[in-house]
N, C-alpha and C. Protein backbone atom coordinates (compact mmCIF):
# COMPACT_ATOMS: atom_id res chain seq x y z
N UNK A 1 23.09 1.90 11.44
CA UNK A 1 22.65 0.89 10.47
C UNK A 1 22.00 -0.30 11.17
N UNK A 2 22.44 -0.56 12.51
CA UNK A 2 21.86 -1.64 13.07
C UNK A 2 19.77 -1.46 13.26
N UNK A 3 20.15 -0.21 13.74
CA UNK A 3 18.68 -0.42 13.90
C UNK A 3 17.47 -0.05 12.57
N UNK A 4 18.26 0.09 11.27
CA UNK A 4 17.63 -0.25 9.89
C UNK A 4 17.72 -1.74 9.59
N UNK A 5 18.59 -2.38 9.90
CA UNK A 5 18.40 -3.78 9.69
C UNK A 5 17.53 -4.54 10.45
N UNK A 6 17.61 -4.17 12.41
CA UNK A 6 16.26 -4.63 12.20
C UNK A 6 15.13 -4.43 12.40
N UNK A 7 14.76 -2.93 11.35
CA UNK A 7 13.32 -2.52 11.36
C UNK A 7 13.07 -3.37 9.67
N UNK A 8 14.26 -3.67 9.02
CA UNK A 8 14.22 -4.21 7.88
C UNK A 8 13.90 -5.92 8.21
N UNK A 9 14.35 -6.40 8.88
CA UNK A 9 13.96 -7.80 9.15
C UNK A 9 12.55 -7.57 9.82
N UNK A 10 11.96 -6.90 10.66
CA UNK A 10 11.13 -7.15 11.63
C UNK A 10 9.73 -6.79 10.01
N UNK A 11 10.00 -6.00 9.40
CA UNK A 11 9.11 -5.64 8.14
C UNK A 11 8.97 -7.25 7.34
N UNK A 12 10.22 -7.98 6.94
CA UNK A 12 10.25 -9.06 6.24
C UNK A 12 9.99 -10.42 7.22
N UNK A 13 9.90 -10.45 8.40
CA UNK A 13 9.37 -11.43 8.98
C UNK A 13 7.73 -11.14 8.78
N UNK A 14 7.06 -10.15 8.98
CA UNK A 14 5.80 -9.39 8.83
C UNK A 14 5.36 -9.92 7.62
N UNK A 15 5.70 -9.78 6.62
CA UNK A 15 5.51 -10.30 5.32
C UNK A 15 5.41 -11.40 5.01
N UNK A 16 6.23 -12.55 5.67
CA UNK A 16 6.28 -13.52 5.49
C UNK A 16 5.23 -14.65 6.57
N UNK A 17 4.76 -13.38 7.15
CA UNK A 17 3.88 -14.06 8.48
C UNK A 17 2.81 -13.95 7.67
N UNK A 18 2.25 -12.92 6.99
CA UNK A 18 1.13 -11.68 5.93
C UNK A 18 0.64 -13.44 5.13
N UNK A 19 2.03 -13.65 3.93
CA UNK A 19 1.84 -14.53 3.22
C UNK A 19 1.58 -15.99 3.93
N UNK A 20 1.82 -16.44 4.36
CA UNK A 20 1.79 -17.44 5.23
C UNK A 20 0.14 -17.73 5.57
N UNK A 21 -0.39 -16.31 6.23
CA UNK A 21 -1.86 -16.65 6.49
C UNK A 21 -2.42 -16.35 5.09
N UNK A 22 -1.90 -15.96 4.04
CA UNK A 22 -3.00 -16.07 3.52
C UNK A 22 -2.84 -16.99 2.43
N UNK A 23 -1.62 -17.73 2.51
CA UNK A 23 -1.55 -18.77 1.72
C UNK A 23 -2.87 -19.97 2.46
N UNK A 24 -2.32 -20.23 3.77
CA UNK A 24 -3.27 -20.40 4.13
C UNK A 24 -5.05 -20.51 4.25
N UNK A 25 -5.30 -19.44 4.03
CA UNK A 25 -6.70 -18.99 3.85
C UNK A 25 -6.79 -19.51 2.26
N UNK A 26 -6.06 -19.45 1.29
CA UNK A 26 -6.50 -19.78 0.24
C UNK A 26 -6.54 -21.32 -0.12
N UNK A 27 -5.90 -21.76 0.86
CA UNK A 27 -5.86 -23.24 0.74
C UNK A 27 -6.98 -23.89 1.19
N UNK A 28 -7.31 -23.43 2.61
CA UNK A 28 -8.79 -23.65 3.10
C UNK A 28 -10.16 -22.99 2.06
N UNK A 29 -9.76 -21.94 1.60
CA UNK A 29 -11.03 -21.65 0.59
C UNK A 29 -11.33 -22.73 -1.17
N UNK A 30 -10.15 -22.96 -1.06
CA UNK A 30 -9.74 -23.78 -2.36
C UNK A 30 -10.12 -25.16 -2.09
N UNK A 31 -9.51 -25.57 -0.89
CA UNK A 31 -10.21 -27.00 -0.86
C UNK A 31 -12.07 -27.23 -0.33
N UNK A 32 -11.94 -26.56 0.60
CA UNK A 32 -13.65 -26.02 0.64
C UNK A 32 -14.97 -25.78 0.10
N UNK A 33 -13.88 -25.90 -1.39
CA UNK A 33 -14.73 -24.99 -2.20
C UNK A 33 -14.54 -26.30 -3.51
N UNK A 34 -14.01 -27.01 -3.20
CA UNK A 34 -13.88 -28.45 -4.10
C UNK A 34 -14.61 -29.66 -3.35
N UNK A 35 -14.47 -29.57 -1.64
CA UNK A 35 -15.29 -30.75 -1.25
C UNK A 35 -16.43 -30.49 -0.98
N UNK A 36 -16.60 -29.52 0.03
CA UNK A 36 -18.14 -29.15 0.56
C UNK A 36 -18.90 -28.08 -0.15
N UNK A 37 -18.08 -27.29 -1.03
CA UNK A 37 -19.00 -26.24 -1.88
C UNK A 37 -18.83 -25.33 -0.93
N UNK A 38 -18.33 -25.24 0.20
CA UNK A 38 -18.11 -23.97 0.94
C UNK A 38 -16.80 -23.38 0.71
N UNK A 39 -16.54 -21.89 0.86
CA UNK A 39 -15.65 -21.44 0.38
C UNK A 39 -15.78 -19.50 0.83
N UNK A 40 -14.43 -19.17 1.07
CA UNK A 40 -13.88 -17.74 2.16
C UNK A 40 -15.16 -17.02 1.06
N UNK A 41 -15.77 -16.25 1.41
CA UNK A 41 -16.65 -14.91 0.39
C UNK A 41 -15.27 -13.77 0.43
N UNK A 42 -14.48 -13.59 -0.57
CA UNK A 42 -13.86 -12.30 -1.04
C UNK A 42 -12.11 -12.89 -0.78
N UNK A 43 -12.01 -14.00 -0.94
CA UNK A 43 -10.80 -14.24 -0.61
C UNK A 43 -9.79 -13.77 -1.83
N UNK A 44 -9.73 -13.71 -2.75
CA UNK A 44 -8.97 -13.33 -3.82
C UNK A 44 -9.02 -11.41 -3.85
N UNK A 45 -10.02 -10.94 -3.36
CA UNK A 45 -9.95 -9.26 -2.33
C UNK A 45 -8.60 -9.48 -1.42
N UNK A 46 -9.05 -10.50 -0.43
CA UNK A 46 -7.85 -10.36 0.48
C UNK A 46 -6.50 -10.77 0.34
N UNK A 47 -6.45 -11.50 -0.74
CA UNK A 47 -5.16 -12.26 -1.46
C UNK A 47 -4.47 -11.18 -2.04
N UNK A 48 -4.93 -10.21 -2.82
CA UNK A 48 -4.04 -9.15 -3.48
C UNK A 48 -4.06 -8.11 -2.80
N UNK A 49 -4.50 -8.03 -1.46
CA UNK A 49 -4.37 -6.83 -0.50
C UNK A 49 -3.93 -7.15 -0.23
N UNK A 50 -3.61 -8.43 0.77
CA UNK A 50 -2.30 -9.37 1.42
C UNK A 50 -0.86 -8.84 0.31
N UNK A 51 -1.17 -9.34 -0.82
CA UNK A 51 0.16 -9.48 -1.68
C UNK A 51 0.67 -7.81 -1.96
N UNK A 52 0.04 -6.87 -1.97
CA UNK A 52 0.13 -5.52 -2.17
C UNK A 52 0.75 -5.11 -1.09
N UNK A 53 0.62 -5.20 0.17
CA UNK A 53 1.13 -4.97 1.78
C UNK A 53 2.56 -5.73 1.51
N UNK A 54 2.61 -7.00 1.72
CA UNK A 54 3.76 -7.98 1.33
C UNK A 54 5.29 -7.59 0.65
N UNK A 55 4.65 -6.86 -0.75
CA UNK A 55 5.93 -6.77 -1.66
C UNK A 55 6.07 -5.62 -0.69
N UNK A 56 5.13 -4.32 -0.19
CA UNK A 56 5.98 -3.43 0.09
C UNK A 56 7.08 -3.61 1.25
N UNK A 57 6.03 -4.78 2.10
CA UNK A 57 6.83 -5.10 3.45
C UNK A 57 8.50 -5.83 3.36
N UNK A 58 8.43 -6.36 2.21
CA UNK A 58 9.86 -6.81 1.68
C UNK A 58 10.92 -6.01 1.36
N UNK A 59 9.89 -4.43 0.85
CA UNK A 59 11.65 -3.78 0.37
C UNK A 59 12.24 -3.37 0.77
N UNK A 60 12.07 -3.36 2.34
CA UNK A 60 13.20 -2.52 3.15
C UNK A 60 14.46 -3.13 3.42
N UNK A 61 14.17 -4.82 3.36
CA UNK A 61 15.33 -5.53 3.65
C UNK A 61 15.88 -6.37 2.00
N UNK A 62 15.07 -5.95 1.01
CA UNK A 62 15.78 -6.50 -0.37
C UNK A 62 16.71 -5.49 -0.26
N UNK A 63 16.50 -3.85 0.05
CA UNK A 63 17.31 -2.88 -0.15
C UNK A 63 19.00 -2.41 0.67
N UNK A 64 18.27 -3.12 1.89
CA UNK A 64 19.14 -3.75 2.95
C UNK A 64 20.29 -4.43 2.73
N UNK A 65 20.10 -5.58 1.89
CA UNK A 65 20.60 -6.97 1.49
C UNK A 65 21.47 -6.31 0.36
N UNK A 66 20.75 -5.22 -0.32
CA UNK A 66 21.19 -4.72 -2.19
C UNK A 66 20.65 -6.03 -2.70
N UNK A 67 19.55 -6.16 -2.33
CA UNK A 67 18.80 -7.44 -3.50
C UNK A 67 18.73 -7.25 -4.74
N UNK A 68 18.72 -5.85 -5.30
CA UNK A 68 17.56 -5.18 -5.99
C UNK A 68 18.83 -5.95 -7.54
N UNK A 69 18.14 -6.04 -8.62
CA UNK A 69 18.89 -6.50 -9.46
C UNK A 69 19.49 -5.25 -10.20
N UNK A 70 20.95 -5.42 -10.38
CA UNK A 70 22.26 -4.37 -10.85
C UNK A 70 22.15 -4.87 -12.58
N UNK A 71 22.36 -3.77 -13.12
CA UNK A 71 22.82 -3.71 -14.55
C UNK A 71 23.80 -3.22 -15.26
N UNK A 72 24.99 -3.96 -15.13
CA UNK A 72 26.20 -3.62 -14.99
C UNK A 72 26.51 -3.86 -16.15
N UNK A 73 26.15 -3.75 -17.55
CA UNK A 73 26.63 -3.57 -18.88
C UNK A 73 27.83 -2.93 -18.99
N UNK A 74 27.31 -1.78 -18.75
CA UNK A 74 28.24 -0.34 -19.15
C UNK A 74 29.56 -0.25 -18.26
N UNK A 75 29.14 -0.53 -17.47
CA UNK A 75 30.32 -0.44 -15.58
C UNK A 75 30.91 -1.92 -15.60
N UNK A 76 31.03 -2.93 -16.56
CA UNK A 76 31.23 -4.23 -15.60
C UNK A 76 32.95 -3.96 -15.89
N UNK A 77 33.52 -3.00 -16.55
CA UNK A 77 35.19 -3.19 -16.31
C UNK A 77 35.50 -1.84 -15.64
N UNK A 78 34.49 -0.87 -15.09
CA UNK A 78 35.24 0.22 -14.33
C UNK A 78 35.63 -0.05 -13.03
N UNK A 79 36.37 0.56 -12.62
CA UNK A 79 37.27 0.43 -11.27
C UNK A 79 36.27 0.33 -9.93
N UNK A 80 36.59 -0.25 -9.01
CA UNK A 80 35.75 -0.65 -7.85
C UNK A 80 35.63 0.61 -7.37
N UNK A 81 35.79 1.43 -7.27
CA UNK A 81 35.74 3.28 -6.66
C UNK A 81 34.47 3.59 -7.40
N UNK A 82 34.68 3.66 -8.58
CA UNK A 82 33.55 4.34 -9.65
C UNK A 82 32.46 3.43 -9.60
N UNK A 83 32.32 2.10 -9.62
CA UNK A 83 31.19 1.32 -9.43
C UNK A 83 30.84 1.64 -8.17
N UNK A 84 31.40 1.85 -7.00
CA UNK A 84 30.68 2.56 -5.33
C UNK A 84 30.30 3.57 -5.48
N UNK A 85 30.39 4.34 -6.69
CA UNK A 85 30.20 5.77 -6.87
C UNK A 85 28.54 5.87 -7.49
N UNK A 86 28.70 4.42 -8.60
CA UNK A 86 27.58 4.33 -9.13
C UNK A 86 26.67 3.93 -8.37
N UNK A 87 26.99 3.23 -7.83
CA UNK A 87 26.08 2.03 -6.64
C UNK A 87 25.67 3.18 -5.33
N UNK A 88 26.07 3.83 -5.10
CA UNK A 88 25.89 5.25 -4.02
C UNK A 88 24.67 5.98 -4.47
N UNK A 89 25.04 6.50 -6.08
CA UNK A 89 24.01 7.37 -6.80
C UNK A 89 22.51 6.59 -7.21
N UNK A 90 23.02 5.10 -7.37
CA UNK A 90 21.61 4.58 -7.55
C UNK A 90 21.14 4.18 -6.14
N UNK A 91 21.61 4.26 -4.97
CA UNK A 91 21.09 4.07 -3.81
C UNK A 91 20.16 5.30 -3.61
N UNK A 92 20.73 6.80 -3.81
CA UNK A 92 20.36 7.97 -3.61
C UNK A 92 19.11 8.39 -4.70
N UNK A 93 18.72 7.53 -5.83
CA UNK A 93 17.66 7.59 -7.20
C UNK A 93 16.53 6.82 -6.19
N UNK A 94 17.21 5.54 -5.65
CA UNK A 94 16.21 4.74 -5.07
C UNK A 94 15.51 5.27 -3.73
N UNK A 95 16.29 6.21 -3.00
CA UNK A 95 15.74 7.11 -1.74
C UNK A 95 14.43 8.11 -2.26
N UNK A 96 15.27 8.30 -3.14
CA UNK A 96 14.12 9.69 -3.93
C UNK A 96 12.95 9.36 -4.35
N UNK A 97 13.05 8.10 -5.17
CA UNK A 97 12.07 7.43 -5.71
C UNK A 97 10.53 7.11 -4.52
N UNK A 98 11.60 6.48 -3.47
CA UNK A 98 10.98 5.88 -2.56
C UNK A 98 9.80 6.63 -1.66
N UNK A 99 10.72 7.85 -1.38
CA UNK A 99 10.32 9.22 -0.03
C UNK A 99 9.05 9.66 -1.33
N UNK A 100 9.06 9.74 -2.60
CA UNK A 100 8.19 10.33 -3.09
C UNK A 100 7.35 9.08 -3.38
N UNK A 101 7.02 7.50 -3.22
CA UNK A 101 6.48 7.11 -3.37
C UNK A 101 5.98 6.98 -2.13
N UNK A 102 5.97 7.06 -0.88
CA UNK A 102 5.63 6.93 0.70
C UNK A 102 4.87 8.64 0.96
N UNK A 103 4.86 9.46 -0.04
CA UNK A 103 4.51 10.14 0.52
C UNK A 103 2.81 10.18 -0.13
N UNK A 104 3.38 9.61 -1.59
CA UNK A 104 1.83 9.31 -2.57
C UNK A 104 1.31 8.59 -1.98
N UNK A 105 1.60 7.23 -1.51
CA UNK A 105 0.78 6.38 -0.99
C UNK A 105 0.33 7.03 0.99
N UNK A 106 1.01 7.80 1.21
CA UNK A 106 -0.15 8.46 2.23
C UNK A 106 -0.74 9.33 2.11
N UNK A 107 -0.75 10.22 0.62
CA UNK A 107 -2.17 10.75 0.63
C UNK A 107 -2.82 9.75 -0.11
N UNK A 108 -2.75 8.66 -0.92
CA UNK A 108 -3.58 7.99 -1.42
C UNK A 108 -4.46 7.18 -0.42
N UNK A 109 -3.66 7.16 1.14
CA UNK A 109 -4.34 6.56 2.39
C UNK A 109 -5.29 6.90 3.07
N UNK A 110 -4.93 8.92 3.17
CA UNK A 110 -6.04 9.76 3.58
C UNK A 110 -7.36 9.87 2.92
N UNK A 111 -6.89 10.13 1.80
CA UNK A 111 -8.60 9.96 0.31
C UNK A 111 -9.15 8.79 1.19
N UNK A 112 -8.45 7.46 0.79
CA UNK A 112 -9.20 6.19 0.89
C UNK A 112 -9.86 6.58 2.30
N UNK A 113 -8.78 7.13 3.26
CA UNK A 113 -9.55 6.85 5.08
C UNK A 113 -11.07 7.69 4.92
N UNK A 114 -10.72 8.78 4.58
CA UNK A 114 -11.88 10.68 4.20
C UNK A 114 -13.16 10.00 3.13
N UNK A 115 -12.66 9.06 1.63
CA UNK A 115 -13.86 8.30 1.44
C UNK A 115 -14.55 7.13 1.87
N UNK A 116 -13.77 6.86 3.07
CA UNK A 116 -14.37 5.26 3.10
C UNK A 116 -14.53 4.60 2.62
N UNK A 117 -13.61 4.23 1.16
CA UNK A 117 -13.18 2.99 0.27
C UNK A 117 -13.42 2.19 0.64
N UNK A 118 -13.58 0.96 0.29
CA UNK A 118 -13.36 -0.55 0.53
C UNK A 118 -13.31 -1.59 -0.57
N UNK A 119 -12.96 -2.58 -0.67
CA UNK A 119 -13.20 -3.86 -1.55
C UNK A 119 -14.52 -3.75 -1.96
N UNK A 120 -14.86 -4.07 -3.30
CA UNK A 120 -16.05 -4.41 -3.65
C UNK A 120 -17.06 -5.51 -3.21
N UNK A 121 -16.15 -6.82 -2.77
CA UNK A 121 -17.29 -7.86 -2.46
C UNK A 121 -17.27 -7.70 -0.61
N UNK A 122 -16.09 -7.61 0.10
CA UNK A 122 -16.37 -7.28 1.03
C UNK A 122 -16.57 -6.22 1.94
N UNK A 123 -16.06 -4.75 1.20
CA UNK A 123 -16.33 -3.62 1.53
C UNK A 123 -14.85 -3.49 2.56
N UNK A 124 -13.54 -4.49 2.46
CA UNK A 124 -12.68 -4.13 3.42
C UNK A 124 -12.03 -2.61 2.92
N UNK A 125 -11.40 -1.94 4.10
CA UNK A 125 -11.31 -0.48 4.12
C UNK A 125 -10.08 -0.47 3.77
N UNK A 126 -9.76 0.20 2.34
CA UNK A 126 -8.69 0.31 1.38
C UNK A 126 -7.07 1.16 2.59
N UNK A 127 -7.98 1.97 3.25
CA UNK A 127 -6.88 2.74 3.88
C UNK A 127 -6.26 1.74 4.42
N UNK A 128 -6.42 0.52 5.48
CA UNK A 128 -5.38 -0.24 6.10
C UNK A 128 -4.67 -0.69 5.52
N UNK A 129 -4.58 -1.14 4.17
CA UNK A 129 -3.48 -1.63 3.23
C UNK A 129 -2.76 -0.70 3.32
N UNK A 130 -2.61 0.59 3.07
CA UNK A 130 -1.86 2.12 2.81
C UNK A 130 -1.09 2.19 4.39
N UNK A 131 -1.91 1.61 5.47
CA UNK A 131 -1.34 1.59 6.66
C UNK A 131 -0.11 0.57 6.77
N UNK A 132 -0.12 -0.25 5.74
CA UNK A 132 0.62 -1.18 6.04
C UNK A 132 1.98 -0.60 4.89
N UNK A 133 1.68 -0.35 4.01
CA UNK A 133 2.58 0.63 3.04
C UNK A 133 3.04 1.39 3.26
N UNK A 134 2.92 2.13 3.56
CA UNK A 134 3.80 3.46 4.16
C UNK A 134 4.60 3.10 5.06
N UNK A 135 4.58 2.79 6.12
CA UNK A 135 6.26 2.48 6.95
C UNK A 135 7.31 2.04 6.16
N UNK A 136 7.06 0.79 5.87
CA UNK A 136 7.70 0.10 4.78
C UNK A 136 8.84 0.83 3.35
N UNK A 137 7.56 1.51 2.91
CA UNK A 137 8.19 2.37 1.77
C UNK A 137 9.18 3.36 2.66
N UNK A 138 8.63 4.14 3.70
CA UNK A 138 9.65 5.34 4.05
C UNK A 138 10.98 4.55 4.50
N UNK A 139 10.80 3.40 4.96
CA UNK A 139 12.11 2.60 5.56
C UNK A 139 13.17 2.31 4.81
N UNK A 140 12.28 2.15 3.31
CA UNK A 140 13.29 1.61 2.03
C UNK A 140 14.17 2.80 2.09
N UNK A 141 13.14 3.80 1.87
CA UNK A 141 14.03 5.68 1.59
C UNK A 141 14.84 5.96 2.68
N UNK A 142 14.50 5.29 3.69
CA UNK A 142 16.15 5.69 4.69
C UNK A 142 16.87 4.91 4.23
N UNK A 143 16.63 3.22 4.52
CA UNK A 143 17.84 2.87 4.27
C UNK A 143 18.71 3.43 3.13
N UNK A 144 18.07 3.22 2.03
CA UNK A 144 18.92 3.39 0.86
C UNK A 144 19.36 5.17 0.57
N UNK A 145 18.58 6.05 1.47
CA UNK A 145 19.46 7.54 1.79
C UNK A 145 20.69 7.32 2.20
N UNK A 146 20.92 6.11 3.59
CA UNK A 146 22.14 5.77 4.38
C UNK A 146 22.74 5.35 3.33
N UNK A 147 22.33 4.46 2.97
CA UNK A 147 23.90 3.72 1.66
C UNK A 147 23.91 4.70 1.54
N UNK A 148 23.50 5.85 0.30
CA UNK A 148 23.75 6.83 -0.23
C UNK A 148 24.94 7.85 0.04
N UNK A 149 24.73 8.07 1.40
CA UNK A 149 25.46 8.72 2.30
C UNK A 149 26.64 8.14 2.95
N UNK A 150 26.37 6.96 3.81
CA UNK A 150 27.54 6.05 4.50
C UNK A 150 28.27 5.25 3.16
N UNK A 151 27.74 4.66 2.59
CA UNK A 151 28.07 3.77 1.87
C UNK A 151 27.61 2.18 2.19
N UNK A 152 27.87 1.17 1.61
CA UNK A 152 27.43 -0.07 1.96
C UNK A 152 28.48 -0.89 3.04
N UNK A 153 27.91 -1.65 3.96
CA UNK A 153 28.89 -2.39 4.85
C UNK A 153 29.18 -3.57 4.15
N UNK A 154 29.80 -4.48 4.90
CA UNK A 154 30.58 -5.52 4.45
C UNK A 154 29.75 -6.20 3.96
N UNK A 155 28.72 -6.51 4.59
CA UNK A 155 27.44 -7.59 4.94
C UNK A 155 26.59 -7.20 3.68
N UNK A 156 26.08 -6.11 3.22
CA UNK A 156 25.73 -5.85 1.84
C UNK A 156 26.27 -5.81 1.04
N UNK A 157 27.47 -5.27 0.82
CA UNK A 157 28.14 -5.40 0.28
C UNK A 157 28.76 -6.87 -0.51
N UNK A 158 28.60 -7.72 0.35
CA UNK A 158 28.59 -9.53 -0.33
C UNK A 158 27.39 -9.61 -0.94
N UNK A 159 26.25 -8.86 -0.37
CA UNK A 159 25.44 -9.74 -0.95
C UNK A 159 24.85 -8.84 -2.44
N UNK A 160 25.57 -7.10 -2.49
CA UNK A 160 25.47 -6.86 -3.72
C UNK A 160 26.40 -7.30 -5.00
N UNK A 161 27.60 -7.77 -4.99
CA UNK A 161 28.54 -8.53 -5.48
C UNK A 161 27.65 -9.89 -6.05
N UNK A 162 27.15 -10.86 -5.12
CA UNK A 162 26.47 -11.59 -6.28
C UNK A 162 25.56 -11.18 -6.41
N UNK A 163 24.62 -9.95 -6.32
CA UNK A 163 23.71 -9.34 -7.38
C UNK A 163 24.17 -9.11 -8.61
N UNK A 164 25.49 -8.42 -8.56
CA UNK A 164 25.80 -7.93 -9.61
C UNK A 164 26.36 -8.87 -10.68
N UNK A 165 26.72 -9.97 -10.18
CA UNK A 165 27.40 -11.15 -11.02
C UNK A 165 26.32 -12.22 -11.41
């Protein structure tokens, strides 16, 4: 588990480095573009490619954490056994989910690489976003295979408790 946590942090520092520049960049295009009339050509291209890379780069360690928000209607008076039971099986929905979404988004990477996609105003090449997606996604599908399998440690385990509350 150690070394999912930190391929899960090293993904969410990534993300937060991702957003950072391009908060950045939009700040310089925004004010640029109010004083001197100059302003980034395609920055709102690179803003939702940025933000598309980003969320995925986050879910390895929301999943990590058990960020993910619990809906504990039905379960909020069953026994702490059967809620690990539940919390196991939705770890193991979320693996499945995941491995089959990491596997779409790398053939959706190959098309893009084989057509030479890109952004419309700047022509950037759709596949590197998909490059940045795919680790990410397959990382979520281990970790949350491991819960599945091991179960949750202490350390997630707190922090799915106030998810769930």
């Amino acid at each position: 588990m150690r070394l999912l946590e930190i391929g899960a942090k090293a993904c969410a520092v990534l993300a937060g480095v991702l957003l950072t520049v391009i908060t950045l960049m939009t700040c310089v295009s925004v004010i640029g573009r109010n004083t001197t009339g100059w302003t980034i050509v395609g920055d709102f291209e690179l803003s939702g490619t940025a933000a598309g890379a980003a969320i995925a780069l986050f879910l390895p360690w929301c999943q990590f954490r058990r960020g993910n928000i619990i809906v504990d209607f039905f379960t909020a008076k069953a026994g702490a056994a059967t809620q690990e039971r539940l919390d196991r099986m939705g770890a193991l929905v979320l693996a499945v989910a995941m491995g089959l979404l990491a596997w779409r988004t790398t053939i959706g990477g190959l098309s893009a690489w084989r057509s030479q996609a890109g952004s419309m105003m700047l022509g950037f090449p759709e596949w590197i976003v998909y490059c940045f997606m795919v680790p990410p996604i397959a990382l979520t599908a281990v970790i949350a295979l491991t819960q599945a399998a091991r179960g949750f440690g202490s350390d997630a385990g707190e922090a799915g408790a106030e998810a769930r509350s």
